[in-house]
Protein backbone atom coordinates (compact mmCIF):
# COMPACT_ATOMS: atom_id res chain seq x y z
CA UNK A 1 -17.19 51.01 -10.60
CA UNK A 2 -17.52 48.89 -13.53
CA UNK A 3 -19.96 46.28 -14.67
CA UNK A 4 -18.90 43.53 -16.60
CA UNK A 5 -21.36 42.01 -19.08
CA UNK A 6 -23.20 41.71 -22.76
CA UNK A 7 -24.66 43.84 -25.11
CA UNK A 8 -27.30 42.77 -26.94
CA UNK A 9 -28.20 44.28 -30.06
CA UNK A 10 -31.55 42.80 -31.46
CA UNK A 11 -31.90 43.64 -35.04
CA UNK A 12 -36.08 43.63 -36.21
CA UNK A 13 -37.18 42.30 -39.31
CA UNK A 14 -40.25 44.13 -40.96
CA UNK A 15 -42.90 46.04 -38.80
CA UNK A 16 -42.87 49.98 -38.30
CA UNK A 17 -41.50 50.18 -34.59
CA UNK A 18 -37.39 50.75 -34.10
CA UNK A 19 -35.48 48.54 -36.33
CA UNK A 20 -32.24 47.92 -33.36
CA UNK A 21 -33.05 47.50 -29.62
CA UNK A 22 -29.92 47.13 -27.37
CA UNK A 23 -29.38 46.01 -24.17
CA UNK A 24 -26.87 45.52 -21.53
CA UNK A 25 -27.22 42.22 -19.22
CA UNK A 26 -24.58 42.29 -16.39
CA UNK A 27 -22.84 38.76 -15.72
CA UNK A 28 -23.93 39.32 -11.80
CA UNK A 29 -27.28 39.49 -12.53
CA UNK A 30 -29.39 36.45 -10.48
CA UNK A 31 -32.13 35.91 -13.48
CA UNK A 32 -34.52 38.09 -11.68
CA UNK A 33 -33.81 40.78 -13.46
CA UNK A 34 -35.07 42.75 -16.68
CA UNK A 35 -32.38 44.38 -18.88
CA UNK A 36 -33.94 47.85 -20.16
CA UNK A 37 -33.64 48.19 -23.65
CA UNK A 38 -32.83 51.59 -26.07
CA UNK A 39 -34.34 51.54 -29.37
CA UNK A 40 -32.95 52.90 -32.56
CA UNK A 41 -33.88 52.95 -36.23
CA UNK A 42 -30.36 53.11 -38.20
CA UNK A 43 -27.45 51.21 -36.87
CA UNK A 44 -25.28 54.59 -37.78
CA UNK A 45 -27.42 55.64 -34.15
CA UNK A 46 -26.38 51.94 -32.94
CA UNK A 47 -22.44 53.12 -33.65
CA UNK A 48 -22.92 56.28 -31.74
CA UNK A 49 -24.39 55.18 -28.61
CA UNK A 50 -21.81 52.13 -28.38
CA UNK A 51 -19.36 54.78 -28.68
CA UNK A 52 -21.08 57.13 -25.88
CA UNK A 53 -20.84 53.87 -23.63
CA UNK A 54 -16.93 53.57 -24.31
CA UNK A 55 -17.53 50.28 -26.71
CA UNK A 56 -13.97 50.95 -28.60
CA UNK A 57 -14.68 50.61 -31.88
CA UNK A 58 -12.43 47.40 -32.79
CA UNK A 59 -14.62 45.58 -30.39
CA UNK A 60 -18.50 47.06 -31.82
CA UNK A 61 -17.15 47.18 -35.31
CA UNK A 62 -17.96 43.19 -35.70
CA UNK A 63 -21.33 43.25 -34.63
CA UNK A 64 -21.86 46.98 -36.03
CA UNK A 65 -21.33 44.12 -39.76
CA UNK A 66 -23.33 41.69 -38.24
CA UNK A 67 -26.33 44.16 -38.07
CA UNK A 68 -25.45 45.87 -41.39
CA UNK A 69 -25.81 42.18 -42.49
CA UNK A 70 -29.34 41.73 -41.79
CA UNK A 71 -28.86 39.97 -38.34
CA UNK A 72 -28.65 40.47 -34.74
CA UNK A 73 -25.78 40.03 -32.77
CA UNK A 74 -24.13 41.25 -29.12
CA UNK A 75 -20.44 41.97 -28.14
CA UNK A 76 -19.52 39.71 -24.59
CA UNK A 77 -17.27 40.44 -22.18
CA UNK A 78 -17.79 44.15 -22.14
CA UNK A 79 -16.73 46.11 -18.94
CA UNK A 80 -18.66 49.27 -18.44
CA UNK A 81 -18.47 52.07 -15.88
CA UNK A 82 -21.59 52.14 -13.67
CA UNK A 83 -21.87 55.71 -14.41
CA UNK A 84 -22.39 55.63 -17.78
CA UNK A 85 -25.03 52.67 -17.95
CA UNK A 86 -26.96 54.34 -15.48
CA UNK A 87 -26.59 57.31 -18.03
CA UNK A 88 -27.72 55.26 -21.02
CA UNK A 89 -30.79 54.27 -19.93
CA UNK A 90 -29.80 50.91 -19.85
CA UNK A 91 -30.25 50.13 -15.68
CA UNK A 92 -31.96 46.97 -14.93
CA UNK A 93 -35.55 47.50 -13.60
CA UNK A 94 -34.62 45.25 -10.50
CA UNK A 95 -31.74 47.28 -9.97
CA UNK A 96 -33.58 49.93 -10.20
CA UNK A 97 -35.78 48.65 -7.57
CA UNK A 98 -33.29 47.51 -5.01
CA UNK A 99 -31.23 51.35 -5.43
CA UNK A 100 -34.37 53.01 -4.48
């Protein structure tokens, strides 16, 4: 089944933790939940696990600049098997909750 939604790519400025974190917020989501959040410290890592999610690269490649740019930035309207987000890490913690 797939999940449509955002991915958020949050690009840190300074401090000695991960440099990208990136997220996935589904559009069904009620605002109770918490999107979980992968962490990565070169967006060449930030290209590979878009790609392992099935992000084609014509759609990442615009916010893959964006980062590369110095900013943040997050790619809407992405559809993603249910399979693969649960794979990623990238479950909500409330969704979590209510598979358990």
């Amino acid at each position: 089944m797939a999940i449509d939604g955002t991915i958020r790519i949050h690009r840190s400025i300074g401090g000695t933790g991960a440099a990208f974190r990136v997220s996935f917020v589904p559009y069904d989501t009620d605002g109770e939940t918490t999107a979980s959040v992968r962490s990565f410290h070169e967006v060449q890592q930030v290209r590979a696990f878009l790609k392992t999610l099935g992000v084609p690269t014509q759609i990442s490649a615009d916010a893959l600049r964006q980062l590369a740019a110095g900013r943040s930035a997050s790619i809407p309207n992405v559809s993603l098997d249910e399979d693969d987000v649960k794979d990623a890490g990238l479950v909500s913690t409330m969704a979590k909750a209510k598979a358990s």
